[in-house]
Protein backbone atom coordinates (compact mmCIF):
# COMPACT_ATOMS: atom_id res chain seq x y z
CA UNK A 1 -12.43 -1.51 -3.57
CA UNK A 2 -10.99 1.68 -2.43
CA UNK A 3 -10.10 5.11 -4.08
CA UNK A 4 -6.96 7.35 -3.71
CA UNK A 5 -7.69 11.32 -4.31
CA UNK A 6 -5.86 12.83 -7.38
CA UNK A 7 -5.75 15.70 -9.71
CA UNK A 8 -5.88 15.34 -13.27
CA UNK A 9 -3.34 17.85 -14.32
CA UNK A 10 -3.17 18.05 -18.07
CA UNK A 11 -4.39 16.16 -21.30
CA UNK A 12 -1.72 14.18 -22.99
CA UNK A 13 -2.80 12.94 -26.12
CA UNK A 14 -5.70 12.09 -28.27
CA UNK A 15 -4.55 8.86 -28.55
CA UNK A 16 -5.05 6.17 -27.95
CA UNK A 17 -8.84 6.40 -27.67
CA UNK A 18 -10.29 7.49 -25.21
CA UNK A 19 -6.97 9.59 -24.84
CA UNK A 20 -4.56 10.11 -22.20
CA UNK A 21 -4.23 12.50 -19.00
CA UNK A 22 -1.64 12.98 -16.74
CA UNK A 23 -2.77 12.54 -12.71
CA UNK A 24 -0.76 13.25 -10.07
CA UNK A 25 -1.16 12.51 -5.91
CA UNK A 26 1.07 13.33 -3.13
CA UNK A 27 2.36 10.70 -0.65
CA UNK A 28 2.23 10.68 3.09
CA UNK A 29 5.96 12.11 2.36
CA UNK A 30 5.43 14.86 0.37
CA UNK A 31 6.68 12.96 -2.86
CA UNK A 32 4.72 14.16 -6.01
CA UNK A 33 3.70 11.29 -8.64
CA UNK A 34 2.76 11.40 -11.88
CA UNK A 35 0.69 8.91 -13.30
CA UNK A 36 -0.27 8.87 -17.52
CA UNK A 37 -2.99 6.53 -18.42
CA UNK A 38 -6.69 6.64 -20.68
CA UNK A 39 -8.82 9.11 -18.90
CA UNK A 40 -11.53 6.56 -17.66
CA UNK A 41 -9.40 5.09 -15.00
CA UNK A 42 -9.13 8.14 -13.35
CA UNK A 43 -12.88 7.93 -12.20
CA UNK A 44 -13.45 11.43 -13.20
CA UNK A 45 -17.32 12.86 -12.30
CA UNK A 46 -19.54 13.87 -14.86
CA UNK A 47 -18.82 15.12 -18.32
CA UNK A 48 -15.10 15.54 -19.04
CA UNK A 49 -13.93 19.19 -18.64
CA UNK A 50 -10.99 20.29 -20.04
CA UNK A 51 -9.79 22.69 -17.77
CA UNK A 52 -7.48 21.60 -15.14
CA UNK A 53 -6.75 20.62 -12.36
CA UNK A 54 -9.82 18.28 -12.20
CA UNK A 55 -10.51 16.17 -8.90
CA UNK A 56 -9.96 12.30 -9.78
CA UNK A 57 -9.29 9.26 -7.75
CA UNK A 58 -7.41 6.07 -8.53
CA UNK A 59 -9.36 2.58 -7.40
CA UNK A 60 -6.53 0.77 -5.73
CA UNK A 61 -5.68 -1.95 -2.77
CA UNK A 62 -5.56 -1.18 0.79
CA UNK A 63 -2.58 -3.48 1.86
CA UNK A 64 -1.86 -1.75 5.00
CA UNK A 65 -2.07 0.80 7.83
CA UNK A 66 -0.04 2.81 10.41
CA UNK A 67 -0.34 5.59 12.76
CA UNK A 68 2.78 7.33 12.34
CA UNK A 69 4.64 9.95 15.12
CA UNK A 70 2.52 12.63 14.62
CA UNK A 71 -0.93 10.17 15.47
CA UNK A 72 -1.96 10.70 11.72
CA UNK A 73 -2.71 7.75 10.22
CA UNK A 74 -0.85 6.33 7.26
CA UNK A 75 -2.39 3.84 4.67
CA UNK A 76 -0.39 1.48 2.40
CA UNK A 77 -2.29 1.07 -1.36
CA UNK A 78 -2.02 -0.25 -4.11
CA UNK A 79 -2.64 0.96 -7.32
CA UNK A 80 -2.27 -1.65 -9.84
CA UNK A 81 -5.22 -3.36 -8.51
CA UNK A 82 -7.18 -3.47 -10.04
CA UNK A 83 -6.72 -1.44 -12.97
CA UNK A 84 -2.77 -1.98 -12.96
CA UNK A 85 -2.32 2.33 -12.75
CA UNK A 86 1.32 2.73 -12.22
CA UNK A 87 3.84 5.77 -11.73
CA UNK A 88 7.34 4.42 -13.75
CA UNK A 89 6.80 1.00 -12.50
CA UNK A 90 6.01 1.89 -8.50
CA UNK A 91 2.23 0.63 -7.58
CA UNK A 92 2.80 0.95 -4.20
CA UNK A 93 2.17 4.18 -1.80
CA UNK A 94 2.08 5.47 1.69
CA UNK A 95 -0.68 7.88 1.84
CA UNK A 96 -2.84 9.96 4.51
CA UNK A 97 -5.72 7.82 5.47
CA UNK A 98 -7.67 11.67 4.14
CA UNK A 99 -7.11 11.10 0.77
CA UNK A 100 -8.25 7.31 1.02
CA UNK A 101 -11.90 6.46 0.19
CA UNK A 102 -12.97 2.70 1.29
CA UNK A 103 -16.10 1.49 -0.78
């Protein structure tokens, strides 16, 4: 399973339980998305701190890979595998192979 760098950027709500944060990543384009889902799927480290931006990653799909123009490399994921972590319905994201961890 792999892992796609975020930032948890602000607490949401207290419920429901565990509560909910907002994380956000930026594409291989520059696009900003917002993600709002219970705080454990963000695989935050450690005890929960409440001041933010936190570091967090996503556990998603690798479904593909590119080099693109520049000779950067490109990876397709997948974020609703397996935890089904989606930004207003889009699960799917080109991202720089630098914020992809492969485990």
């Amino acid at each position: 399973m792999a892992e796609v760098a975020c930032q948890v950027v602000r607490w949401v709500a207290d419920e429901p339980q565990p509560g909910l944060v907002e994380a956000q990543l930026i594409d291989s384009d520059g696009r900003l998305w917002s993600f709002i889902d219970k705080e454990p799927v963000f695989c935050v480290e450690g005890d929960w701190p409440r001041q933010f931006p936190v570091a967090a990653a996503i556990r998603c799909q690798i479904i593909g890979r590119e080099i693109i123009a520049d000779g950067q490399e490109v990876i397709t994921i997948d974020t609703g595998s397996p935890d089904g972590v989606d930004s207003r319905g889009v699960t799917v994201f080109r991202v720089p192979a630098s914020a992809v961890t492969d485990r």
